[in-house]
PDB file of N, CA and C in Angstrom:
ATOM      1  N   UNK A   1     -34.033  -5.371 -63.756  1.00  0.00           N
ATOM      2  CA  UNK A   1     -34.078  -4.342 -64.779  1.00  0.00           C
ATOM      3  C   UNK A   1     -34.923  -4.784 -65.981  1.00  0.00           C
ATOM      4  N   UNK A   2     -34.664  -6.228 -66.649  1.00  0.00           N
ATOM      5  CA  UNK A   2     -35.398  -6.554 -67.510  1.00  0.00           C
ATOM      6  C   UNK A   2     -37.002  -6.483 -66.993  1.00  0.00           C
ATOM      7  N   UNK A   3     -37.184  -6.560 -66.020  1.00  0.00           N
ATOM      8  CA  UNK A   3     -39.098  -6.934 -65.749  1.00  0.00           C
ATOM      9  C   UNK A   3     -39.681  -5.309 -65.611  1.00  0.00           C
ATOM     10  N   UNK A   4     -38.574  -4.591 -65.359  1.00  0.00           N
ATOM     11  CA  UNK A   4     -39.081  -3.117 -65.531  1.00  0.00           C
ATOM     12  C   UNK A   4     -39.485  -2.523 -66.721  1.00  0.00           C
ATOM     13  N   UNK A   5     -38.549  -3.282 -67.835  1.00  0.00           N
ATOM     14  CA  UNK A   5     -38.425  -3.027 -68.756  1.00  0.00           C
ATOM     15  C   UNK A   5     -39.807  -3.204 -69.877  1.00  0.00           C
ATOM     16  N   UNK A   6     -39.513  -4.755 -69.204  1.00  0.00           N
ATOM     17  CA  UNK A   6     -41.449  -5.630 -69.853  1.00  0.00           C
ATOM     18  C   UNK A   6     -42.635  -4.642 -69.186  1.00  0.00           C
ATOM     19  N   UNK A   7     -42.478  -4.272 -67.936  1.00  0.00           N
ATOM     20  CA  UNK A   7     -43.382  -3.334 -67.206  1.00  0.00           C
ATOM     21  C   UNK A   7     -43.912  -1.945 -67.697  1.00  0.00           C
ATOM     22  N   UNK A   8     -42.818  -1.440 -68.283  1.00  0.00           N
ATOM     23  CA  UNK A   8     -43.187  -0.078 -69.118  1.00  0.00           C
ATOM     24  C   UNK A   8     -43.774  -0.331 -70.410  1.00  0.00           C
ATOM     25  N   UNK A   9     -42.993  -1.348 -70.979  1.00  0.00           N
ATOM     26  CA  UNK A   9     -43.530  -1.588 -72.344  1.00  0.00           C
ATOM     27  C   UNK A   9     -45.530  -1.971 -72.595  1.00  0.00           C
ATOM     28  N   UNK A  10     -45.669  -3.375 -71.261  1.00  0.00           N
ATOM     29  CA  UNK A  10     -46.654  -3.000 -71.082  1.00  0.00           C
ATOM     30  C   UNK A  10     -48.141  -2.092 -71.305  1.00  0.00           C
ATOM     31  N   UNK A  11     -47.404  -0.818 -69.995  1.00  0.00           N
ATOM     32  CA  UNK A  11     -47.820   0.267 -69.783  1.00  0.00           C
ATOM     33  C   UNK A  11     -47.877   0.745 -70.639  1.00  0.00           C
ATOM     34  N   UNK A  12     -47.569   1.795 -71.855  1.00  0.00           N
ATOM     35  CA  UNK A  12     -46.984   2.285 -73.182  1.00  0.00           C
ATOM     36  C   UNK A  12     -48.089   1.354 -73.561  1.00  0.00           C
ATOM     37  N   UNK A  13     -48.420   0.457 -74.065  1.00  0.00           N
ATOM     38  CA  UNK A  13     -49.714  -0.394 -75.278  1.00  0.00           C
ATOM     39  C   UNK A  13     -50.984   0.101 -74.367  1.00  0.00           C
ATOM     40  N   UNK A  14     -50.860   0.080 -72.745  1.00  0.00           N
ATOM     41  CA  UNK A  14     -52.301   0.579 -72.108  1.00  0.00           C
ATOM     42  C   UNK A  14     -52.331   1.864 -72.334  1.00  0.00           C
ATOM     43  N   UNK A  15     -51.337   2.910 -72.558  1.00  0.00           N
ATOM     44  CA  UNK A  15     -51.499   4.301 -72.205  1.00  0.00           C
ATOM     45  C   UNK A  15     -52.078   4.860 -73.992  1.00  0.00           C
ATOM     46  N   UNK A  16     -51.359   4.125 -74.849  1.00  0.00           N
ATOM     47  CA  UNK A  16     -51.756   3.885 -76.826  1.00  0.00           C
ATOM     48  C   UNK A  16     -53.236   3.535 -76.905  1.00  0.00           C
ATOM     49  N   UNK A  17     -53.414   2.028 -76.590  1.00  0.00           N
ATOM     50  CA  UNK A  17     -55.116   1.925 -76.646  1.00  0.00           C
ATOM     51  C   UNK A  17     -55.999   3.079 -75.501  1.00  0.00           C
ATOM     52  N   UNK A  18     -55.609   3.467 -74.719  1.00  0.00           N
ATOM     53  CA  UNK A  18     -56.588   4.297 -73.924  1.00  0.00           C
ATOM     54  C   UNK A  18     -56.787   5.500 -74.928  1.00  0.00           C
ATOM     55  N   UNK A  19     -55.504   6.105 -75.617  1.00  0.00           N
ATOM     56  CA  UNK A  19     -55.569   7.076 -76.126  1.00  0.00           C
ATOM     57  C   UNK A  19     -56.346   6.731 -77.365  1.00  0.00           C
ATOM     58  N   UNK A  20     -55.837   6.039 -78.075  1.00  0.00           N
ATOM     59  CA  UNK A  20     -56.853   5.657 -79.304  1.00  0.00           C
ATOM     60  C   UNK A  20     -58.410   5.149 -79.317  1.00  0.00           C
ATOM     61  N   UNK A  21     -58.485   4.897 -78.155  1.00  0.00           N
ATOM     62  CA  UNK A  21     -60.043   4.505 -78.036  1.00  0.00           C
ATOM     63  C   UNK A  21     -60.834   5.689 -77.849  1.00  0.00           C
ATOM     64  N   UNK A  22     -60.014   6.912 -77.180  1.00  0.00           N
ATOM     65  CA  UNK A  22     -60.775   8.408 -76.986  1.00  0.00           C
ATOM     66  C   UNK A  22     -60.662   8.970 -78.483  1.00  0.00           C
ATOM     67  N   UNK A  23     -60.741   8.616 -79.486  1.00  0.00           N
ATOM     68  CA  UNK A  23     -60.088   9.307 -80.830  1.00  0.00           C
ATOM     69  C   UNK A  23     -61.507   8.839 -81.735  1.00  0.00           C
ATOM     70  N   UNK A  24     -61.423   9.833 -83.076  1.00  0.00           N
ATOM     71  CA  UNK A  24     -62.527   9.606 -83.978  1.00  0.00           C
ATOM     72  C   UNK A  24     -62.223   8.152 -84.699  1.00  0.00           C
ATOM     73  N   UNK A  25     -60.767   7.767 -84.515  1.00  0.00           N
ATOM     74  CA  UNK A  25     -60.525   6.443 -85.072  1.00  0.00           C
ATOM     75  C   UNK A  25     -60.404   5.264 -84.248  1.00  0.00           C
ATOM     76  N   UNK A  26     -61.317   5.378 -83.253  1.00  0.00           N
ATOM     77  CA  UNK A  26     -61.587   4.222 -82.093  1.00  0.00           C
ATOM     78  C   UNK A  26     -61.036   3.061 -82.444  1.00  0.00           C
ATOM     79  N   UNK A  27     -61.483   2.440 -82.876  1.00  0.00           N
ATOM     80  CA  UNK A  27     -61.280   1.056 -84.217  1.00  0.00           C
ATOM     81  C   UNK A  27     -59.702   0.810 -84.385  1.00  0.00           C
ATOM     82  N   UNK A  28     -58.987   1.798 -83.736  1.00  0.00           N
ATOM     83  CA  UNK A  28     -57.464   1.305 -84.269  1.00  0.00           C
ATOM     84  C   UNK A  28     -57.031   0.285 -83.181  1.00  0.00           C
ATOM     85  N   UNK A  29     -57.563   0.739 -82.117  1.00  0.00           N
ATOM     86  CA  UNK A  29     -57.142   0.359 -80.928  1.00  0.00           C
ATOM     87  C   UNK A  29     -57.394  -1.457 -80.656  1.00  0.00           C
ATOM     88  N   UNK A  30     -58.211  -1.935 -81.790  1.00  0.00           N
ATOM     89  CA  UNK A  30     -58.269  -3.448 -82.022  1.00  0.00           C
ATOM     90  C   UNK A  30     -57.225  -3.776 -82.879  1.00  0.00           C
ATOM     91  N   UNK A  31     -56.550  -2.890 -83.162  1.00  0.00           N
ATOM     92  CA  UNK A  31     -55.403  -3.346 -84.232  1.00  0.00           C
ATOM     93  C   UNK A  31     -54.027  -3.351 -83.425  1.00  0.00           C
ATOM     94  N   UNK A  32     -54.174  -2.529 -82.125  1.00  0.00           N
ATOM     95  CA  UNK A  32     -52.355  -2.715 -81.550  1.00  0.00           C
ATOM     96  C   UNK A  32     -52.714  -4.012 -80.926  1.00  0.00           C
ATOM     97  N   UNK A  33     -52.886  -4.596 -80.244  1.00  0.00           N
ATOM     98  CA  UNK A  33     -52.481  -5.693 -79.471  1.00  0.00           C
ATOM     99  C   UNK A  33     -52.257  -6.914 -80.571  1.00  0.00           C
ATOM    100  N   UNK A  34     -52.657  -6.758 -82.115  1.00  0.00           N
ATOM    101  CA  UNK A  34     -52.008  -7.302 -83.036  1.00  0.00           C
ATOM    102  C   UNK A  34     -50.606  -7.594 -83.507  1.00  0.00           C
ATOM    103  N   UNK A  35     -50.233  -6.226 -83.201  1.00  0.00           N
ATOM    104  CA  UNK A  35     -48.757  -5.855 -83.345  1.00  0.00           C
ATOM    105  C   UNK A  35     -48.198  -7.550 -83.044  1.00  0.00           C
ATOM    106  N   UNK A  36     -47.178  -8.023 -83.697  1.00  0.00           N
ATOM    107  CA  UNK A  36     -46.654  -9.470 -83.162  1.00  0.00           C
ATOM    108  C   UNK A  36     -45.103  -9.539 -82.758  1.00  0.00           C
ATOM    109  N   UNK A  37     -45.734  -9.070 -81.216  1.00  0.00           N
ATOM    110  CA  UNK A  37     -44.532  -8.231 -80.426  1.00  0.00           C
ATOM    111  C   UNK A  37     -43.619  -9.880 -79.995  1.00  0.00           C
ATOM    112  N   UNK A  38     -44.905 -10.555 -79.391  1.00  0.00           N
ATOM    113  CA  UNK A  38     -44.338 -12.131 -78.883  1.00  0.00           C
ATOM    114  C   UNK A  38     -43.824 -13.117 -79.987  1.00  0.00           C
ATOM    115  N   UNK A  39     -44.676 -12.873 -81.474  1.00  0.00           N
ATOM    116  CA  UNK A  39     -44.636 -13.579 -82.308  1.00  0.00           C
ATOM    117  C   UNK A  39     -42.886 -13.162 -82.770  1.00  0.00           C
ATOM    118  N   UNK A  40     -42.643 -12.221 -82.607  1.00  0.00           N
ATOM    119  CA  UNK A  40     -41.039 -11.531 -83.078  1.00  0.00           C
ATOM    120  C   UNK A  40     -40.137 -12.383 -82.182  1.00  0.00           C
ATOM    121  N   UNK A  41     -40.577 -12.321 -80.868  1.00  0.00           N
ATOM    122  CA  UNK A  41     -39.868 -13.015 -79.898  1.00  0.00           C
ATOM    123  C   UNK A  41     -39.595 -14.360 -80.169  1.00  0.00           C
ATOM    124  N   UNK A  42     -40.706 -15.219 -80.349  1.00  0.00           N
ATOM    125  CA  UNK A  42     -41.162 -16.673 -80.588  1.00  0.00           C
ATOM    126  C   UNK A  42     -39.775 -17.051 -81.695  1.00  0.00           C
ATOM    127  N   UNK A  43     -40.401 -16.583 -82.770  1.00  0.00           N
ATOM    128  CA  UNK A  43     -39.664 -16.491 -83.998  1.00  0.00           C
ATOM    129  C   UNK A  43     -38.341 -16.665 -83.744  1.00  0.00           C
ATOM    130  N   UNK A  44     -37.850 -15.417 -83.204  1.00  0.00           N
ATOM    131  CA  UNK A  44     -36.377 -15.408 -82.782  1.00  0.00           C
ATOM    132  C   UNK A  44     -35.772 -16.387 -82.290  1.00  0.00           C
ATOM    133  N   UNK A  45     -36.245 -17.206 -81.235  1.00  0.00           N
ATOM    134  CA  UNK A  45     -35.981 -18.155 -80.280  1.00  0.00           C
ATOM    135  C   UNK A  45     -35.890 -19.285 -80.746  1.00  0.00           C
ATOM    136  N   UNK A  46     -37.003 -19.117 -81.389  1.00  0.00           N
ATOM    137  CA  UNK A  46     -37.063 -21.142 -82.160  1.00  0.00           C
ATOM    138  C   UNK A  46     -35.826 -20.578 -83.435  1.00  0.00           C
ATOM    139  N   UNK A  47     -35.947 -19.725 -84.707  1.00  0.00           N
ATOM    140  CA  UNK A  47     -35.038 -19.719 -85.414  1.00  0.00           C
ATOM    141  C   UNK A  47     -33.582 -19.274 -85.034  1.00  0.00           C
ATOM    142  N   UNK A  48     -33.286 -19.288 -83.768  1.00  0.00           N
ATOM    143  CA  UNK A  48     -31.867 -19.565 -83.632  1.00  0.00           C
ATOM    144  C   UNK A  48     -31.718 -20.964 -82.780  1.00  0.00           C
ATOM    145  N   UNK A  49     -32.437 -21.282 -82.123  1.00  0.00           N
ATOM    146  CA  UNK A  49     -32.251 -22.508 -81.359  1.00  0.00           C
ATOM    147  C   UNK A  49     -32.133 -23.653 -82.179  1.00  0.00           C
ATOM    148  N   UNK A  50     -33.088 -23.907 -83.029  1.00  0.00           N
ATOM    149  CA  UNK A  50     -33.465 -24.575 -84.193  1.00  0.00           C
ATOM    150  C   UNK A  50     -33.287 -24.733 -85.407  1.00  0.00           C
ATOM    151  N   UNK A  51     -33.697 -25.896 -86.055  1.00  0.00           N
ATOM    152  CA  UNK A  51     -33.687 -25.842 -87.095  1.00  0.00           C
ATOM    153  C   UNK A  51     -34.619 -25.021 -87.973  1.00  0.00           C
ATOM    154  N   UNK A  52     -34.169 -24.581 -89.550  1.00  0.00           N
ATOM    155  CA  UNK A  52     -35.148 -23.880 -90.460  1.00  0.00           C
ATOM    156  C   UNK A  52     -36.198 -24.390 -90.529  1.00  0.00           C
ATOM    157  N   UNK A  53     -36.403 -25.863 -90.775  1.00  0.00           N
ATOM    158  CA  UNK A  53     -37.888 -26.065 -90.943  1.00  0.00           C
ATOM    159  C   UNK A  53     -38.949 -26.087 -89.753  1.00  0.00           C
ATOM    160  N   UNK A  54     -38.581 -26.403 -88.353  1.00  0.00           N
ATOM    161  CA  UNK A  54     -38.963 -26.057 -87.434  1.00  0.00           C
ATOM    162  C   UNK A  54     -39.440 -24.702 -87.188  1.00  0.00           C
ATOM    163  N   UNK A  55     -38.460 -23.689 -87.462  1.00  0.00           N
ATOM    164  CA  UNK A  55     -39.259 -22.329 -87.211  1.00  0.00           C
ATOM    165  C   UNK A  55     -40.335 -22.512 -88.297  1.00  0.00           C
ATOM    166  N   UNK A  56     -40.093 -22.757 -89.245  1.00  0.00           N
ATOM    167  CA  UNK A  56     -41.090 -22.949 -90.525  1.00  0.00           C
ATOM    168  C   UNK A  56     -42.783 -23.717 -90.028  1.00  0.00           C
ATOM    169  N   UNK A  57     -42.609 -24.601 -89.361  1.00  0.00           N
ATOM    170  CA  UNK A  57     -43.612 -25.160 -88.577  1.00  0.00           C
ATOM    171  C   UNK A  57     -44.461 -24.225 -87.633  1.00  0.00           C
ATOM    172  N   UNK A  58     -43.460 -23.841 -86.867  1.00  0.00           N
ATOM    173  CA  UNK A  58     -44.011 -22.807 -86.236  1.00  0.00           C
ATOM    174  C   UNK A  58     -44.536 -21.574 -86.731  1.00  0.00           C
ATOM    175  N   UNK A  59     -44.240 -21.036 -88.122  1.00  0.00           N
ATOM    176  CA  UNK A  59     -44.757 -19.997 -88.516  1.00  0.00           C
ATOM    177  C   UNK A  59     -46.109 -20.629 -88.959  1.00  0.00           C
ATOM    178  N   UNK A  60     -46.077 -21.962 -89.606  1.00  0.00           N
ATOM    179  CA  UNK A  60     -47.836 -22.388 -90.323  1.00  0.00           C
ATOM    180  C   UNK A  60     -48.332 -22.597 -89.048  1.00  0.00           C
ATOM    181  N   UNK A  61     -47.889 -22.981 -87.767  1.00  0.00           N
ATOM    182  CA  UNK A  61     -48.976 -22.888 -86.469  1.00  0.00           C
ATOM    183  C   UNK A  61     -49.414 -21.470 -86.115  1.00  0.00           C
ATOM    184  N   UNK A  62     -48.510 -20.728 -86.341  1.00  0.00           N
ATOM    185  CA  UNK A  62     -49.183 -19.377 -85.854  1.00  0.00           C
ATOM    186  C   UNK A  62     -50.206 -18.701 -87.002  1.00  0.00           C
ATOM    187  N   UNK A  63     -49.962 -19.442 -88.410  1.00  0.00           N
ATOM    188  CA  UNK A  63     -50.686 -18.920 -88.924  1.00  0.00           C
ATOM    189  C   UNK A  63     -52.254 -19.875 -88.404  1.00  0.00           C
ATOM    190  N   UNK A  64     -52.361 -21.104 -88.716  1.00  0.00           N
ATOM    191  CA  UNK A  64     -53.618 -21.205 -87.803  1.00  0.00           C
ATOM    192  C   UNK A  64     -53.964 -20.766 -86.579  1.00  0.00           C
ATOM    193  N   UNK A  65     -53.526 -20.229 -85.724  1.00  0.00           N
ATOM    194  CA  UNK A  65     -53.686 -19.838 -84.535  1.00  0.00           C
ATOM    195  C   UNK A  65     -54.353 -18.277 -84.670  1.00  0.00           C
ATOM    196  N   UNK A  66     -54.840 -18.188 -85.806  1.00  0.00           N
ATOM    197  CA  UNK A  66     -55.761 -17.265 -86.125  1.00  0.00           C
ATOM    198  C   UNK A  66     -57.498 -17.447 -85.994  1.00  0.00           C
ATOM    199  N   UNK A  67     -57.887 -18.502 -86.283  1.00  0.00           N
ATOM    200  CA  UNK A  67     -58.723 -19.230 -85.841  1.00  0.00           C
ATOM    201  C   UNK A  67     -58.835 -19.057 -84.487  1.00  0.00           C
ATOM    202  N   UNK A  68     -58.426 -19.206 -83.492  1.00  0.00           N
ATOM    203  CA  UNK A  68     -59.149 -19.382 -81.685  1.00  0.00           C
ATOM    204  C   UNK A  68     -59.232 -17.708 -82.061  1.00  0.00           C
ATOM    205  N   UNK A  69     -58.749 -16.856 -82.537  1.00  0.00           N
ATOM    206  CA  UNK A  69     -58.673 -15.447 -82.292  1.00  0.00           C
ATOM    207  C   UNK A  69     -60.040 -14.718 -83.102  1.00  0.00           C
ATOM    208  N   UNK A  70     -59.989 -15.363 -84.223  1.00  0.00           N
ATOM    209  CA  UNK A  70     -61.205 -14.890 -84.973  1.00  0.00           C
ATOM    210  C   UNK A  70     -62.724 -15.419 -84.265  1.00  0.00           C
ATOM    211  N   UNK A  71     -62.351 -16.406 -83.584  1.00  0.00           N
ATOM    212  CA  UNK A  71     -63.796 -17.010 -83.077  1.00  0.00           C
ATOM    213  C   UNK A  71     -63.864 -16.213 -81.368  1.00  0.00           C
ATOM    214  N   UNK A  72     -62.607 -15.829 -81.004  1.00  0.00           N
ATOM    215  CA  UNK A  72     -62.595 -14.942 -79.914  1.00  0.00           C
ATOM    216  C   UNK A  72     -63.768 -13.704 -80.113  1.00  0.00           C
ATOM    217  N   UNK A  73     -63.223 -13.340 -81.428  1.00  0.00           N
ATOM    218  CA  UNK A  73     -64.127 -11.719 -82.155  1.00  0.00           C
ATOM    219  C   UNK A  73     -65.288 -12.227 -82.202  1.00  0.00           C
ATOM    220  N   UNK A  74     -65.887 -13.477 -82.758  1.00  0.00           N
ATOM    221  CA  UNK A  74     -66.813 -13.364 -83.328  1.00  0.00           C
ATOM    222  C   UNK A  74     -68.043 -13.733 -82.119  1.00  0.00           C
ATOM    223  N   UNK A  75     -67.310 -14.789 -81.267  1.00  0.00           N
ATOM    224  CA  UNK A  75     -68.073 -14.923 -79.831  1.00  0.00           C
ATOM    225  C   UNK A  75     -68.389 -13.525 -79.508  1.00  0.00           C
ATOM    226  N   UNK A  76     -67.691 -12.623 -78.955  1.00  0.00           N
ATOM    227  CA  UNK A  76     -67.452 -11.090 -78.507  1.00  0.00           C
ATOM    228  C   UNK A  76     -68.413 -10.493 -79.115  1.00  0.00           C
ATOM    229  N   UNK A  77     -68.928 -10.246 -80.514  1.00  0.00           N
ATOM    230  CA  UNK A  77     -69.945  -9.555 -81.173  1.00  0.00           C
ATOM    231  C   UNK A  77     -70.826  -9.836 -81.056  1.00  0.00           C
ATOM    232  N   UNK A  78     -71.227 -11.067 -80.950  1.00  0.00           N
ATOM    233  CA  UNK A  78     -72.127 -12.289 -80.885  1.00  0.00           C
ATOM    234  C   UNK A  78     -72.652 -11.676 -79.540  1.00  0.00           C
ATOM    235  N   UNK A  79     -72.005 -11.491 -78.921  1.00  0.00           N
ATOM    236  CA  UNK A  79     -72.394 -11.202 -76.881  1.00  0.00           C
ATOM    237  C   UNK A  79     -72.436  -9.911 -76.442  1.00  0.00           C
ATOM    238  N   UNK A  80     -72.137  -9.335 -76.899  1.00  0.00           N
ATOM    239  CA  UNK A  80     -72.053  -8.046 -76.417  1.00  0.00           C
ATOM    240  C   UNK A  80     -73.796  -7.678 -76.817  1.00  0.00           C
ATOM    241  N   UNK A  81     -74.442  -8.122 -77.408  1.00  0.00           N
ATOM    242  CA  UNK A  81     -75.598  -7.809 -77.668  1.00  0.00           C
ATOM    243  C   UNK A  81     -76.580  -8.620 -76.878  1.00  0.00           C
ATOM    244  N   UNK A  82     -76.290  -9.382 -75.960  1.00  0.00           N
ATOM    245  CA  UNK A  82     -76.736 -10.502 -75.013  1.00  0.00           C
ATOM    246  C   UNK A  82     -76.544 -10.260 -73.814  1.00  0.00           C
ATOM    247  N   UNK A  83     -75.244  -9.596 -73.511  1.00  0.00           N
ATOM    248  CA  UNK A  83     -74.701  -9.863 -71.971  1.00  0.00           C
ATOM    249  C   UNK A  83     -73.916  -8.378 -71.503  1.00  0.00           C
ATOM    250  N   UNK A  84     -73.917  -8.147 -70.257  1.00  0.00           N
ATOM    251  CA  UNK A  84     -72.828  -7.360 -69.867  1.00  0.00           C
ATOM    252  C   UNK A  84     -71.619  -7.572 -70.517  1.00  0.00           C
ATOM    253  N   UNK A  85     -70.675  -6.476 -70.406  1.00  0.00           N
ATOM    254  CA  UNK A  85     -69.444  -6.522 -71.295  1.00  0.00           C
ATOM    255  C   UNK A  85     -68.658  -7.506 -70.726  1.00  0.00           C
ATOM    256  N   UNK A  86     -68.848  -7.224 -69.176  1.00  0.00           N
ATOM    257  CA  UNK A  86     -67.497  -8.475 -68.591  1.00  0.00           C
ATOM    258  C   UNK A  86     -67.994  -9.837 -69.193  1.00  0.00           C
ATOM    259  N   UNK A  87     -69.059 -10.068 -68.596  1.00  0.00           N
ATOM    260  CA  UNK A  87     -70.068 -12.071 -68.983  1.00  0.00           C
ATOM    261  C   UNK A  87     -69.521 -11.745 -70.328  1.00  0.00           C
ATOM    262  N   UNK A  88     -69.703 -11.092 -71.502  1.00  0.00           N
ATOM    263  CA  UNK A  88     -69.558 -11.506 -72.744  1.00  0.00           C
ATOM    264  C   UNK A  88     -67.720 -11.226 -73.400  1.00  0.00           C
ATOM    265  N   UNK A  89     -67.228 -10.880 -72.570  1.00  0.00           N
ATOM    266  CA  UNK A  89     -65.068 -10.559 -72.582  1.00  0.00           C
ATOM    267  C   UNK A  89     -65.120 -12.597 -71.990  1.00  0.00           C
ATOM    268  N   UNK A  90     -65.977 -12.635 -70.620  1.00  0.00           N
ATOM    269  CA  UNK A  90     -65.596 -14.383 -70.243  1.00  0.00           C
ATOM    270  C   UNK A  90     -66.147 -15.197 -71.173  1.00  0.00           C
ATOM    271  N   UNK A  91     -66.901 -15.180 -71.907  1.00  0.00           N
ATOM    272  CA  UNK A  91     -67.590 -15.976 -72.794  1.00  0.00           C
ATOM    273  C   UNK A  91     -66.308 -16.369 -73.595  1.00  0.00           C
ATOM    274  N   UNK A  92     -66.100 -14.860 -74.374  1.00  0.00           N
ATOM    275  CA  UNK A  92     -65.493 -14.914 -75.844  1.00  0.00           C
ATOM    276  C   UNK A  92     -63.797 -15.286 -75.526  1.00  0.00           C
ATOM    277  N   UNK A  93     -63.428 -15.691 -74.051  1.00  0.00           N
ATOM    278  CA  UNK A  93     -62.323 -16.133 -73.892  1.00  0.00           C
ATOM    279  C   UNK A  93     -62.553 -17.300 -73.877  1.00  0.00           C
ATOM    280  N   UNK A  94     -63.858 -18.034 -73.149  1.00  0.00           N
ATOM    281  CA  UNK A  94     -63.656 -19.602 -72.720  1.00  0.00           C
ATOM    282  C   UNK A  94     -63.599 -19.832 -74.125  1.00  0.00           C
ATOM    283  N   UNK A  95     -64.230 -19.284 -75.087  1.00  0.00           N
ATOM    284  CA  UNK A  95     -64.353 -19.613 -76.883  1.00  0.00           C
ATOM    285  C   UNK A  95     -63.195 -19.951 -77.132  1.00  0.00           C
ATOM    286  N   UNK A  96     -62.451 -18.785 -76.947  1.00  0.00           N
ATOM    287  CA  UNK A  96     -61.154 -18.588 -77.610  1.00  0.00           C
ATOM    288  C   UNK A  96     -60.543 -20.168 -77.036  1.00  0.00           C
ATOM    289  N   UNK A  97     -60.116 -20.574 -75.336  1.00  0.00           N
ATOM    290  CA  UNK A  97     -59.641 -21.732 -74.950  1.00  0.00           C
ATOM    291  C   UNK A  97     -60.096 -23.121 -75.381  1.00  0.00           C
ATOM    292  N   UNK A  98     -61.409 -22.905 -76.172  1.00  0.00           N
ATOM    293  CA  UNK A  98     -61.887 -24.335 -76.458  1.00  0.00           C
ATOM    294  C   UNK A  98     -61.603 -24.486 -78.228  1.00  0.00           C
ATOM    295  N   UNK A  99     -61.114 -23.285 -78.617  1.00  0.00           N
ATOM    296  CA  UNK A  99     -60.896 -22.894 -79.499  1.00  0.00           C
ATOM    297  C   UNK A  99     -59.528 -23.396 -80.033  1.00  0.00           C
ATOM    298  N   UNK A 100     -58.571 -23.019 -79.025  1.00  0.00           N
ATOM    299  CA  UNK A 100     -56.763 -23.235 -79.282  1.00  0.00           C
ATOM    300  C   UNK A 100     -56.619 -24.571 -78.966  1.00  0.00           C
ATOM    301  N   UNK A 101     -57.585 -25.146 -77.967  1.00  0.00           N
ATOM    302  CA  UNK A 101     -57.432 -26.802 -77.233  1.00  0.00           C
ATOM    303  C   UNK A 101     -57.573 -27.475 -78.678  1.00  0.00           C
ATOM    304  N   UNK A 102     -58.605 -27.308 -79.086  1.00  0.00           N
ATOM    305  CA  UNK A 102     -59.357 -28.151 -80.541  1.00  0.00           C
ATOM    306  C   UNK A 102     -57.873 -27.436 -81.543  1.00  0.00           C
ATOM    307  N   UNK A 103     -57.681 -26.485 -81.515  1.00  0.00           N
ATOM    308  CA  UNK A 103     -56.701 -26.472 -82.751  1.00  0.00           C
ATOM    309  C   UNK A 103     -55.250 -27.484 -82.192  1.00  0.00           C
ATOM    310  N   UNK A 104     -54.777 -27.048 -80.830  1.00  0.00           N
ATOM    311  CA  UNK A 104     -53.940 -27.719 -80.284  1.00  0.00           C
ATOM    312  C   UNK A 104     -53.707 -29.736 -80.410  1.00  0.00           C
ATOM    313  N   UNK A 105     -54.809 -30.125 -80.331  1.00  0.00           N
ATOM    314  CA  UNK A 105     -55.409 -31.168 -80.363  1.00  0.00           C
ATOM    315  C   UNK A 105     -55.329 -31.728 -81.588  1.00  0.00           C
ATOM    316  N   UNK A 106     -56.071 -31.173 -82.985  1.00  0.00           N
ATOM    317  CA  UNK A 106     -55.753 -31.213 -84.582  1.00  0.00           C
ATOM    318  C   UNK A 106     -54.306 -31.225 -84.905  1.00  0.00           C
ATOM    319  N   UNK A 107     -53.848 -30.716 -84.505  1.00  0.00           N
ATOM    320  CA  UNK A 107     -52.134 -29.940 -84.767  1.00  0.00           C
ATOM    321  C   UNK A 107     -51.165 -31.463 -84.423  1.00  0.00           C
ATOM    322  N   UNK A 108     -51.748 -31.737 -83.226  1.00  0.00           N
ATOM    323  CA  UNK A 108     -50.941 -33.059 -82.348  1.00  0.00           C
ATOM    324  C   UNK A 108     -51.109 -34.015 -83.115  1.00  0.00           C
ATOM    325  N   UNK A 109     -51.999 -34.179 -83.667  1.00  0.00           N
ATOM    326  CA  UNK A 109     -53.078 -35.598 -84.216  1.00  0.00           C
ATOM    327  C   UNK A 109     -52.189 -35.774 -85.504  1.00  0.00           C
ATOM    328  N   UNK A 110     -52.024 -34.269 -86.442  1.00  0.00           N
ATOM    329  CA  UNK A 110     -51.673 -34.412 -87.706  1.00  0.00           C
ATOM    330  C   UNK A 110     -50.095 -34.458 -87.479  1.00  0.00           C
ATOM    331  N   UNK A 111     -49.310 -34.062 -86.820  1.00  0.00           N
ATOM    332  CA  UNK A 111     -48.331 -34.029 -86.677  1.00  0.00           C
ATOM    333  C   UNK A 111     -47.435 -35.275 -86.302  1.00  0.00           C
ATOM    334  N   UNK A 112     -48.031 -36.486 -85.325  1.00  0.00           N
ATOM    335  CA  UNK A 112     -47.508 -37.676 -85.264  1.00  0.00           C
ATOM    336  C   UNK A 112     -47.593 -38.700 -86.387  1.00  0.00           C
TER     337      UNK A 112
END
């Protein structure tokens, strides 16, 4: 029941961006998958499992974890003027992964 559940919800954000991308306000539709549907989740999990300053940690990681995302966009703009849409969606992901590794990596370093 629960995976049905994740399944519709899903569905519902594809059936929102399809609709908003057909609309004079195209542009919104980069703004739902923002929504911080996991980040609510995350949150939840570590601040009951955990201690306060721990979730606290975790909120300044997610706030850097804006970075692999912004360089996601900026690869993406960068390419789309270079490449087919798919080659330049794989580009601006491998970005994004070499992106979170290097932040992942910084994060480890400063943290021990």
């Amino acid at each position: 029941m629960d995976l049905i559940l994740k399944a519709t919800l899903g569905a519902a954000v594809v059936l929102i961006l399809a609709a908003l991308a057909k609309t004079k306000n195209y542009y919104i539709a980069g703004l739902v998958p923002l929504f911080p549907t996991f980040a609510l989740i995350a949150h939840y999990i570590v601040g009951k499992g955990r201690s306060l300053e721990d979730l606290k940690t975790t909120i300044v990681f997610g706030m850097w974890s804006i970075i692999p995302y912004f360089i996601y966009l900026a690869t993406l703009y960068v390419m789309v003027d270079r490449m087919r849409l798919e080659a330049s969606l794989a580009v601006a992901a491998v970005a994004w992964l070499i992106a979170a590794t290097v932040l992942v990596t910084v994060w480890l370093r400063f943290q021990a």
